[in-house]
Protein backbone atom coordinates (compact mmCIF):
# COMPACT_ATOMS: atom_id res chain seq x y z
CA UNK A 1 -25.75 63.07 -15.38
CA UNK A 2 -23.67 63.13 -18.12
CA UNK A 3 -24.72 62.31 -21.85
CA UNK A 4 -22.95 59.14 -22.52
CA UNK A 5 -21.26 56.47 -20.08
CA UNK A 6 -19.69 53.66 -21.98
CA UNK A 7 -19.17 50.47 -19.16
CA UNK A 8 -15.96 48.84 -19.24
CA UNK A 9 -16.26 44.98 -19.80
CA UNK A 10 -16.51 43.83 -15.84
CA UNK A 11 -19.35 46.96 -15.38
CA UNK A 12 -21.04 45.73 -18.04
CA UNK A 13 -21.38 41.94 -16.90
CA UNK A 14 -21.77 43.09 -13.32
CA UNK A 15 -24.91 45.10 -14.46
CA UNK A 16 -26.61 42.48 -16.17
CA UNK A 17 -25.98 39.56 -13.88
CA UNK A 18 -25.85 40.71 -10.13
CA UNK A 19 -25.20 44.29 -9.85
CA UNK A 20 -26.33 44.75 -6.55
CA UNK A 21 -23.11 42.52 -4.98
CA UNK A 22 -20.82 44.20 -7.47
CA UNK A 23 -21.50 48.05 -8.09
CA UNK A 24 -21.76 50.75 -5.58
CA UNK A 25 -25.24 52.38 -5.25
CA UNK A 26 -23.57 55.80 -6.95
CA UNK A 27 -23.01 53.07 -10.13
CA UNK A 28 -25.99 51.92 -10.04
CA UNK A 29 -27.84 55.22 -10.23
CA UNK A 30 -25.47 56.79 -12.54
CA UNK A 31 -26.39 53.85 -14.81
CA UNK A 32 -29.84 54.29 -14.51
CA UNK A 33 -30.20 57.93 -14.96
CA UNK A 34 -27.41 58.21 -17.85
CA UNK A 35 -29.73 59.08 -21.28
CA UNK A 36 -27.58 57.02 -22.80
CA UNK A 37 -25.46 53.87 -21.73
CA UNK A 38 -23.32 51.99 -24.18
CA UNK A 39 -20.11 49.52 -24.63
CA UNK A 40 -17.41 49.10 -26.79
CA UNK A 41 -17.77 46.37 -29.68
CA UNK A 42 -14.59 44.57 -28.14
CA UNK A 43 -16.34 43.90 -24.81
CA UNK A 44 -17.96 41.27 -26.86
CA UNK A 45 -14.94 39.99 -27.77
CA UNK A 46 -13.56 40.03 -24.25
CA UNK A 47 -16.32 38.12 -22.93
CA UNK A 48 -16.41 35.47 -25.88
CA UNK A 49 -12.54 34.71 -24.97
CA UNK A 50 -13.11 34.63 -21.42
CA UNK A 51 -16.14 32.15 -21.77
CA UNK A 52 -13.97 29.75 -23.78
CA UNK A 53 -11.10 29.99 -21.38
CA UNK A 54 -13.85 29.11 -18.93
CA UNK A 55 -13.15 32.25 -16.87
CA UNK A 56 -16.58 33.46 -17.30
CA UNK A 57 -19.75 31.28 -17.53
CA UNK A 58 -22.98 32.42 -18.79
CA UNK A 59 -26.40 31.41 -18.03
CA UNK A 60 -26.86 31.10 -22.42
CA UNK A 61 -24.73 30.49 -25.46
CA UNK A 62 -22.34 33.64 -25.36
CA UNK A 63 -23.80 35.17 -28.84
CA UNK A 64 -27.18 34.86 -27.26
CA UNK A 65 -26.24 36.36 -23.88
CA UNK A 66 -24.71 39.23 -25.94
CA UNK A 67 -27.79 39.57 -28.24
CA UNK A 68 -29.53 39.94 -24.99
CA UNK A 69 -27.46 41.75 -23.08
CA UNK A 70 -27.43 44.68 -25.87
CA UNK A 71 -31.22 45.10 -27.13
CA UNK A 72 -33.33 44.61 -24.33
CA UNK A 73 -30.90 46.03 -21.71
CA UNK A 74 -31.00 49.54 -24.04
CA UNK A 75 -27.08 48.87 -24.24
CA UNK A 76 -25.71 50.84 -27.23
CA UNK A 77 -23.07 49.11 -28.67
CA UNK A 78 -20.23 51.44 -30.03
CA UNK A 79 -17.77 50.42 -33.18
CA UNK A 80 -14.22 50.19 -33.58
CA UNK A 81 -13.06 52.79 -35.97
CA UNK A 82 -9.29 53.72 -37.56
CA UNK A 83 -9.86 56.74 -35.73
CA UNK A 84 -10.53 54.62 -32.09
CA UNK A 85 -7.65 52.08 -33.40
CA UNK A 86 -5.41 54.74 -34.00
CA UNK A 87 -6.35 56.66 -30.23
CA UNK A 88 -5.92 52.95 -28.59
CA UNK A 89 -2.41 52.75 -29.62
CA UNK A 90 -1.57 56.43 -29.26
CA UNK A 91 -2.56 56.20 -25.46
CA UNK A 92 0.04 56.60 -22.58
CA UNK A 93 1.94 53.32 -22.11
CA UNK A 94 0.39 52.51 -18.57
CA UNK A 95 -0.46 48.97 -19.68
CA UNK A 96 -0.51 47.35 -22.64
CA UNK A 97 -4.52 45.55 -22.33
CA UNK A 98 -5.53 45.84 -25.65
CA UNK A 99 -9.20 45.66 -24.66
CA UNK A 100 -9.01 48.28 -21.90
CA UNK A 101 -7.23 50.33 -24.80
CA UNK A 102 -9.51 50.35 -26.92
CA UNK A 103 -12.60 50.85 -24.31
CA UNK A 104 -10.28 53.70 -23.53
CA UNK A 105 -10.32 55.07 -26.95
CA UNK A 106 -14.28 55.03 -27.37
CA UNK A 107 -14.94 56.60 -25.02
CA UNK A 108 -12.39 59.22 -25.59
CA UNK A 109 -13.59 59.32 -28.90
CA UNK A 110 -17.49 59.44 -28.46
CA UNK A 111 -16.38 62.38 -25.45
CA UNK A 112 -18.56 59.77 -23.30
CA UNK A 113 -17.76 59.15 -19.58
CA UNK A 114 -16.10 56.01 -18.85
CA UNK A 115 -17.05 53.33 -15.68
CA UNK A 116 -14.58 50.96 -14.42
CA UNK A 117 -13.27 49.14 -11.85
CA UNK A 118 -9.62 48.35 -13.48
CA UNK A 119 -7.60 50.58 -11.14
CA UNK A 120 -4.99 50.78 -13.97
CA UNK A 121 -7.41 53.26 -15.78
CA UNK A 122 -7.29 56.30 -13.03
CA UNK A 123 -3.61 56.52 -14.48
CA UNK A 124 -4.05 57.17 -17.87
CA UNK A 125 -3.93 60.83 -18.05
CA UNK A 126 -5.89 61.21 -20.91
CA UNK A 127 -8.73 59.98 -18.66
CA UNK A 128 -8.59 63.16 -16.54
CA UNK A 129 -12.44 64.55 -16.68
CA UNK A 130 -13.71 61.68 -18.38
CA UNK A 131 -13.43 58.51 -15.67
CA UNK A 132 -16.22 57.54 -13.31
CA UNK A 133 -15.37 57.42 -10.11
CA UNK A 134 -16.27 54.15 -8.27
């Protein structure tokens, strides 16, 4: 298993609320087994935006769900850097996300595996070696 797997926003949410309807059993136990699991700091800002465009709803007040969704879960949360900045906007122009980008770019950074589902991500060839497949 590798040493680090850092979850792409939708992994991330899928794991804590109802993983078993959303992530394959090979997921799952990659998840489970990783020593250590961990997300980008701008997965919290993805999910605060979607919650006020009302495109996610959570079962608490999003800075509680996070608080909770980090700590107990044993969900490292990884900073932005220049460095990761920097590596987000020097990535192939596949699409222009900026969250995906810089998800991308920690776990580029960090030399961590990365889990997603956005199918954009398989074309990013600096992903080659470091993308979970599904």
């Amino acid at each position: 298993m590798p040493e680090i797997v850092v979850l792409d926003t939708h992994i991330w949410v899928w794991w804590l609320n109802d993983k078993f309807s959303y992530l394959s059993a090979q997921q799952i136990d990659c998840i489970e087994q990783t020593e250590r699991v961990a997300v980008s700091i701008i997965s919290c800002f993805e999910i605060a935006q979607l919650v006020k465009r009302e495109r996610l709803i959570l079962p608490l007040p999003t800075n509680e769900w996070l608080q909770e969704a980090l700590a107990p879960a044993s969900i490292d949360l990884l900073p932005l850097s220049p460095a990761i900045t920097c590596r987000a906007v020097d990535l192939s122009d596949i699409h222009k996300d900026p969250f995906d980008r810089m998800i991308i770019a920690t776990a580029l950074n960090y030399q961590a595996k990365l889990m997603s589902v956005d199918s954009h991500f398989k074309n990013y060839p600096e992903l080659q070696g470091y993308l979970l497949n599904s």
